[in-house]
N, C-alpha and C. Protein backbone atom coordinates (compact mmCIF):
# COMPACT_ATOMS: atom_id res chain seq x y z
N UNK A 1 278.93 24.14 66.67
CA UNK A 1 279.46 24.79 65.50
C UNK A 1 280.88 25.24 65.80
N UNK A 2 281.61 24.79 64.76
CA UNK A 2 282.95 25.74 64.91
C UNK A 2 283.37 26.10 63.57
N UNK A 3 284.20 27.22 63.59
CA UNK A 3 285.34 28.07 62.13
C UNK A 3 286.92 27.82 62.34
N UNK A 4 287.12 27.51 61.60
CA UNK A 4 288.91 27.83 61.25
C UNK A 4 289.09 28.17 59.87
N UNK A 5 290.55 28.58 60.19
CA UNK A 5 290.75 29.20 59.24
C UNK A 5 292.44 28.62 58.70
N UNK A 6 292.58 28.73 57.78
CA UNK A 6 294.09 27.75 57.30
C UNK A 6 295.18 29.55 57.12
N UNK A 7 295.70 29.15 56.52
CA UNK A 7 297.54 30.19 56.85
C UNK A 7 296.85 31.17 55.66
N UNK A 8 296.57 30.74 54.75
CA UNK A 8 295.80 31.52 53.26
C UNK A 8 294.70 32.37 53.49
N UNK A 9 294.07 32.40 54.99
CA UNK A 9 292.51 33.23 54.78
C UNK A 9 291.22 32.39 55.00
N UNK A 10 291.32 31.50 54.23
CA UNK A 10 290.56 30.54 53.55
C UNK A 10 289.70 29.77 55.15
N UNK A 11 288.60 30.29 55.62
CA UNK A 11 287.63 29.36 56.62
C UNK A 11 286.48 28.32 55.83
N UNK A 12 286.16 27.74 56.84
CA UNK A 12 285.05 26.48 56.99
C UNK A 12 284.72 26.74 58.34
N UNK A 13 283.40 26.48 58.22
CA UNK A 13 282.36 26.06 59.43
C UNK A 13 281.64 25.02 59.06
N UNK A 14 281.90 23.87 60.94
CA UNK A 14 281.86 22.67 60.75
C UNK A 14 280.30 22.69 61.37
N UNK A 15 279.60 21.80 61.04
CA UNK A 15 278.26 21.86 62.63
C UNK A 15 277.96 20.52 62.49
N UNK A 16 278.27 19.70 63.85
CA UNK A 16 277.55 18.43 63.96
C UNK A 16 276.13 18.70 64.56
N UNK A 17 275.09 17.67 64.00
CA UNK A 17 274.20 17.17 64.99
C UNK A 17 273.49 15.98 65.24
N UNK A 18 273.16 15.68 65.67
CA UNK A 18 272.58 14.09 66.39
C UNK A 18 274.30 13.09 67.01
N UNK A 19 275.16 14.01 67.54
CA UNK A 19 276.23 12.93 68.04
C UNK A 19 275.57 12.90 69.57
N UNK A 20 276.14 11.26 69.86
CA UNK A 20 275.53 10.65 70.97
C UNK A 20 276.12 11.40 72.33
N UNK A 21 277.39 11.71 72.23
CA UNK A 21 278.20 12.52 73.22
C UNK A 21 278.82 13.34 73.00
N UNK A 22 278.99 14.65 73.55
CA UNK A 22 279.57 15.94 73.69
C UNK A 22 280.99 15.53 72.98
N UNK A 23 281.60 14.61 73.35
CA UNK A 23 283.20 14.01 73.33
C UNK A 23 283.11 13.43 71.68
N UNK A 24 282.25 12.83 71.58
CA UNK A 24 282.17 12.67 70.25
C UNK A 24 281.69 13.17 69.09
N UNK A 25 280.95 14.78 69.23
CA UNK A 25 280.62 15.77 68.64
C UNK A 25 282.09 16.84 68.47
N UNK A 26 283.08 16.73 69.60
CA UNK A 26 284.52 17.19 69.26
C UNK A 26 285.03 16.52 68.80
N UNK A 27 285.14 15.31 68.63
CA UNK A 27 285.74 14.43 67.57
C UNK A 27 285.41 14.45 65.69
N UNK A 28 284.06 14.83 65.69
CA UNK A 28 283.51 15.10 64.71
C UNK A 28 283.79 16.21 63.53
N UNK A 29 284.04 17.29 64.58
CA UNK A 29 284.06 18.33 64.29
C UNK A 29 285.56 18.24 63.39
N UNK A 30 286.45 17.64 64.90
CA UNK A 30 287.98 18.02 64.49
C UNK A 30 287.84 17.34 62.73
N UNK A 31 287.44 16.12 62.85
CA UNK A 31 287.41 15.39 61.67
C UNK A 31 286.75 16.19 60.10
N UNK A 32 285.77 16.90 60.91
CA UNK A 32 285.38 17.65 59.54
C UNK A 32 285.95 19.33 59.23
N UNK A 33 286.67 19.77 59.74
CA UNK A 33 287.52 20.65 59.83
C UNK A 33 288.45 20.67 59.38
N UNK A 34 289.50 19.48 59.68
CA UNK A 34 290.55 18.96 59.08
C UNK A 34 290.21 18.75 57.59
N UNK A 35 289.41 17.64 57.33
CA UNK A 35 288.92 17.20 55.57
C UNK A 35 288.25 18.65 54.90
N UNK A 36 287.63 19.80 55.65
CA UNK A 36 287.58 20.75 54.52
C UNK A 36 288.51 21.74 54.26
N UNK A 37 289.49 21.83 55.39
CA UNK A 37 290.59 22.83 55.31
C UNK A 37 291.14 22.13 53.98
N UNK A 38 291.53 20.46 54.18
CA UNK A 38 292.38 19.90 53.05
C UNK A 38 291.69 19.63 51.88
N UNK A 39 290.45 20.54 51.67
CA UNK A 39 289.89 20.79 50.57
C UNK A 39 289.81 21.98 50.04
N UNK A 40 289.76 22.84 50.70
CA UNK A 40 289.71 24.26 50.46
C UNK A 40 291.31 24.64 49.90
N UNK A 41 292.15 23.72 50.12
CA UNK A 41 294.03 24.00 49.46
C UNK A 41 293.65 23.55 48.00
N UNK A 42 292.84 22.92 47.93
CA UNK A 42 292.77 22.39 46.51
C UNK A 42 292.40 23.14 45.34
C-alpha cells in the first residue's frame, strides 16, 4: 500500500496484489499513483 498526495491536498491510496515480484509491485504502484493523482486534477 502506498499515499501521495499532489501540491492541492488532494491524496490516493494505491494497493497492489497478486504481483509476481516485489520490483514489480513498485512498478505498479508508481503506475497507479501517477494515473490517479492525474485524475484527481480533473
Amino acid at each position: 500500500m502506498a499515499r501521495a498526495k499532489d501540491s492541492s491536498g488532494k491524496q490516493v491510496i494505491a494497493v497492489t496484489m497478486g504481483v509476481e515480484t516485489r520490483q514489480n509491485s513498485f512498478d505498479e504502484t508508481e503506475q497507479l499513483l501517477k494515473y490517479a493523482l492525474k485524475m484527481a486534477r480533473q
